[in-house]
Protein backbone atom coordinates (compact mmCIF):
# COMPACT_ATOMS: atom_id res chain seq x y z
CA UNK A 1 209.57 25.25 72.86
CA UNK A 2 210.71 28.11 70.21
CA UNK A 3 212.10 31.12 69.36
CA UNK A 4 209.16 33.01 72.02
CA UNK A 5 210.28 31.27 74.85
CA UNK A 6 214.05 31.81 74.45
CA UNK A 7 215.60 34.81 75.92
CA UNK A 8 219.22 36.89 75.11
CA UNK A 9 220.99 36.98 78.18
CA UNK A 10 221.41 40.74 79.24
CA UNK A 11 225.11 41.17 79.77
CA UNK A 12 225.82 41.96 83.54
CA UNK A 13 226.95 45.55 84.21
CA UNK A 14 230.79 45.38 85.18
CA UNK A 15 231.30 46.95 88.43
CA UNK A 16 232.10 50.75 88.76
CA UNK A 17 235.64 51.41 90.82
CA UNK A 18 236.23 54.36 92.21
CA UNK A 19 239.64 55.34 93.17
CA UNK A 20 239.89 58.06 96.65
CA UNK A 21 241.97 60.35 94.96
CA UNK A 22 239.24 60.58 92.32
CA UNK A 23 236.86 61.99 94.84
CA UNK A 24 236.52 65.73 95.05
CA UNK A 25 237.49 67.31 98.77
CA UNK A 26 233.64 68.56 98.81
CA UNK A 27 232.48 65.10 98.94
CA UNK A 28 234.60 63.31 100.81
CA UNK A 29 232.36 63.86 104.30
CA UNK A 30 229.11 63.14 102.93
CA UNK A 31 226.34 62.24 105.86
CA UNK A 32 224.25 59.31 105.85
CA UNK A 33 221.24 58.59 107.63
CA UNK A 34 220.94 56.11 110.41
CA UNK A 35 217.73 54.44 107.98
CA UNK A 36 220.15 54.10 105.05
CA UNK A 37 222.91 52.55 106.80
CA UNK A 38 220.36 50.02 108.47
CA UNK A 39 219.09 49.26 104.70
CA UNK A 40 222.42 48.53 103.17
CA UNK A 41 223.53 46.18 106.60
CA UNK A 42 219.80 44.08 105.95
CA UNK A 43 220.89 43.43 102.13
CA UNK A 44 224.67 42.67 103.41
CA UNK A 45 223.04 40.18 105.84
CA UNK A 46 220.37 39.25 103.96
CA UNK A 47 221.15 35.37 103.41
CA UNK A 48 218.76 32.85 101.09
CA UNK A 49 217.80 30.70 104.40
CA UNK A 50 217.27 33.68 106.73
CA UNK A 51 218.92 33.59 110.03
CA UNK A 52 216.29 33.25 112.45
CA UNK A 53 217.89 33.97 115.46
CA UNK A 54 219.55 37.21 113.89
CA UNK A 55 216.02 38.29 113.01
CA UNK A 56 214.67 37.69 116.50
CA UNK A 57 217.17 39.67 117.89
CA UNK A 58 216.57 42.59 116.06
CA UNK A 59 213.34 42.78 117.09
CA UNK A 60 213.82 42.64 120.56
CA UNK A 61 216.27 45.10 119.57
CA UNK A 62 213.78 47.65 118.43
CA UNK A 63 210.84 46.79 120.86
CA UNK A 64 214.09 47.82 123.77
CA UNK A 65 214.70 50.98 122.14
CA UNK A 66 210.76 51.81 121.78
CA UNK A 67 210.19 50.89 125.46
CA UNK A 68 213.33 53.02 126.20
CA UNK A 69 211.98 55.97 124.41
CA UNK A 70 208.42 55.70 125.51
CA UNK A 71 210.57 55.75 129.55
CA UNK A 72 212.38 58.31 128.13
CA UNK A 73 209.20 60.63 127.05
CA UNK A 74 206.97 59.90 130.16
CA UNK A 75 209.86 60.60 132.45
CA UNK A 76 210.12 64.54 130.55
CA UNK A 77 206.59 64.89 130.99
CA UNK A 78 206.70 63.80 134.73
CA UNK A 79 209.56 66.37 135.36
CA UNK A 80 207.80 69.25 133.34
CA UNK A 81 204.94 68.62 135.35
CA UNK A 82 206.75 68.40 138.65
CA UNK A 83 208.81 71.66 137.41
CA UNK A 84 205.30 73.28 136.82
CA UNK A 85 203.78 72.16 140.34
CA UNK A 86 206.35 73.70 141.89
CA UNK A 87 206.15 77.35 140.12
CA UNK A 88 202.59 77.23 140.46
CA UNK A 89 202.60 76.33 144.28
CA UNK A 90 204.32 78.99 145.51
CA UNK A 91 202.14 82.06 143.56
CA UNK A 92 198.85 80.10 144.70
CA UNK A 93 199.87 80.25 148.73
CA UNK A 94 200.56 83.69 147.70
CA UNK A 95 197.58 84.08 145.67
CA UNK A 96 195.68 82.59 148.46
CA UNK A 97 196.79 84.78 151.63
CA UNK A 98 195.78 87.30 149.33
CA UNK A 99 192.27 86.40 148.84
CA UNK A 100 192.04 85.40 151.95
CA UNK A 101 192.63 88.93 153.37
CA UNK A 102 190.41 90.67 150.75
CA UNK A 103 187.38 88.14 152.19
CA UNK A 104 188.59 89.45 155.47
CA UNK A 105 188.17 93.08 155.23
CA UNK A 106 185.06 92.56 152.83
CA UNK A 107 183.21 90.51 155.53
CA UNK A 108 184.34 93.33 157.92
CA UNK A 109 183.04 96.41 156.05
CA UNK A 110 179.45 94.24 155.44
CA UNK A 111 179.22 93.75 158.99
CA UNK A 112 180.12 97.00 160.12
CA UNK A 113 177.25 99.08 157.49
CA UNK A 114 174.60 96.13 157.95
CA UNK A 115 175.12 94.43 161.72
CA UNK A 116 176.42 96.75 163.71
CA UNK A 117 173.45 98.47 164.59
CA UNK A 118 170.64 96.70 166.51
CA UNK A 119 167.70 98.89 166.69
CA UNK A 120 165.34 98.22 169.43
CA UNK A 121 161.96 96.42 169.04
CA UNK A 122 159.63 99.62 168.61
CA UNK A 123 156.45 97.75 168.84
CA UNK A 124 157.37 95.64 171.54
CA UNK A 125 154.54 97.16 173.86
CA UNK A 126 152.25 96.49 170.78
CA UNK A 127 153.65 92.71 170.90
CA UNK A 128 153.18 91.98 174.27
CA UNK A 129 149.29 93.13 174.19
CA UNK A 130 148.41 90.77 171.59
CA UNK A 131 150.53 88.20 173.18
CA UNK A 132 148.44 88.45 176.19
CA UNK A 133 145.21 88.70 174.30
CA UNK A 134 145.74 85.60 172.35
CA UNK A 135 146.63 83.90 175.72
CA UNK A 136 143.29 85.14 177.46
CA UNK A 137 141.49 84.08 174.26
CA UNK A 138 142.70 80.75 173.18
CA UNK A 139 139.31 79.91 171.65
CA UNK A 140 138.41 83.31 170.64
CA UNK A 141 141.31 85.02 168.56
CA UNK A 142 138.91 87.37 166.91
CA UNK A 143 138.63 89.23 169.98
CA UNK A 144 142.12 90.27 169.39
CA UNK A 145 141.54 91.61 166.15
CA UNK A 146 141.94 95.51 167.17
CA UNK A 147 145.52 94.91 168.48
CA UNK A 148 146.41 92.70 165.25
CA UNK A 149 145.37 96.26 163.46
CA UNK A 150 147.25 98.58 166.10
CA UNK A 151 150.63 96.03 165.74
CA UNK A 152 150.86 95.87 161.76
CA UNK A 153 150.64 99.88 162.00
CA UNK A 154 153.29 99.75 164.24
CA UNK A 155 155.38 97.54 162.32
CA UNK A 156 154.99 99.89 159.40
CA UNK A 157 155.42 103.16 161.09
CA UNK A 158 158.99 101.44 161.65
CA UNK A 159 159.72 99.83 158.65
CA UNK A 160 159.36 103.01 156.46
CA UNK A 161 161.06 104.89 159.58
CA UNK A 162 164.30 102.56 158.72
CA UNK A 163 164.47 102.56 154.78
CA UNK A 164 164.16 106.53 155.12
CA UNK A 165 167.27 106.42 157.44
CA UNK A 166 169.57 103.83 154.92
């Protein structure tokens, strides 16, 4: 053991003092945070053996206040929601009754202009002679050829008759 291994002691700082009248009026109400304050209380408590119940206290501590926040934020949300609900209820039924008569008069105007008139089955006369023919000649439908012919001229003598009318 030499001279490397031996140290000067480093004399301690003496403490500073300071008096309340030598504190200007500016500073006297000076904030601290809630963080700081919980610092300078650990290093107060802080003892060599640790206090274990003191430690597991705190941390129920803080897992209560977290639980109680996270109760705090889900019951806002629940509210705003409920608060939102209850705007948005009242202009759908509105909204709804709305629509709802809008469908009304647009189903009647279609039905009016497309199903109110029923026109009568021109070619019925035409219908009923092939009808007939095709009953008389089960077995022989060719024989009922010329009336196919006289019905599909029929049909389109009244179909272009009804798209030159609309």
């Amino acid at each position: 053991m030499g001279a490397e291994q031996s140290q000067e002691s480093q004399p301690t700082p003496a403490p500073v003092r300071v008096q309340a009248t030598d504190i200007p009026e500016e500073y006297k109400s000076v904030g601290v945070s809630s963080d700081v304050v919980q610092r300078v209380r650990a290093q107060q408590n802080a003892s060599p053996t640790g206090n274990i119940e003191s430690d597991k206290l705190k941390h129920e501590l803080v897992a209560e206040r977290e639980r109680s926040e996270s109760l705090r934020q889900q019951l806002n949300k629940l509210s705003e929601l409920q608060k939102r609900n209850t705007g948005s209820s009242k202009v759908s039924i509105e909204e709804l009754e709305e629509r709802k008569k809008i469908f009304d008069d647009t189903v009647e105007r279609v039905q009016k202009q497309f199903f109110s008139y029923q026109r009568e089955n021109a070619c019925s006369g035409n219908e009923a002679d092939l009808m007939s023919c095709l009953e008389k000649n089960k077995n022989r439908i060719l024989n009922c050829s010329s009336l196919v012919g006289k019905y599909e001229e029929c049909v389109n003598e009244f179909r272009k008759e009804v798209l030159s009318q609309s």
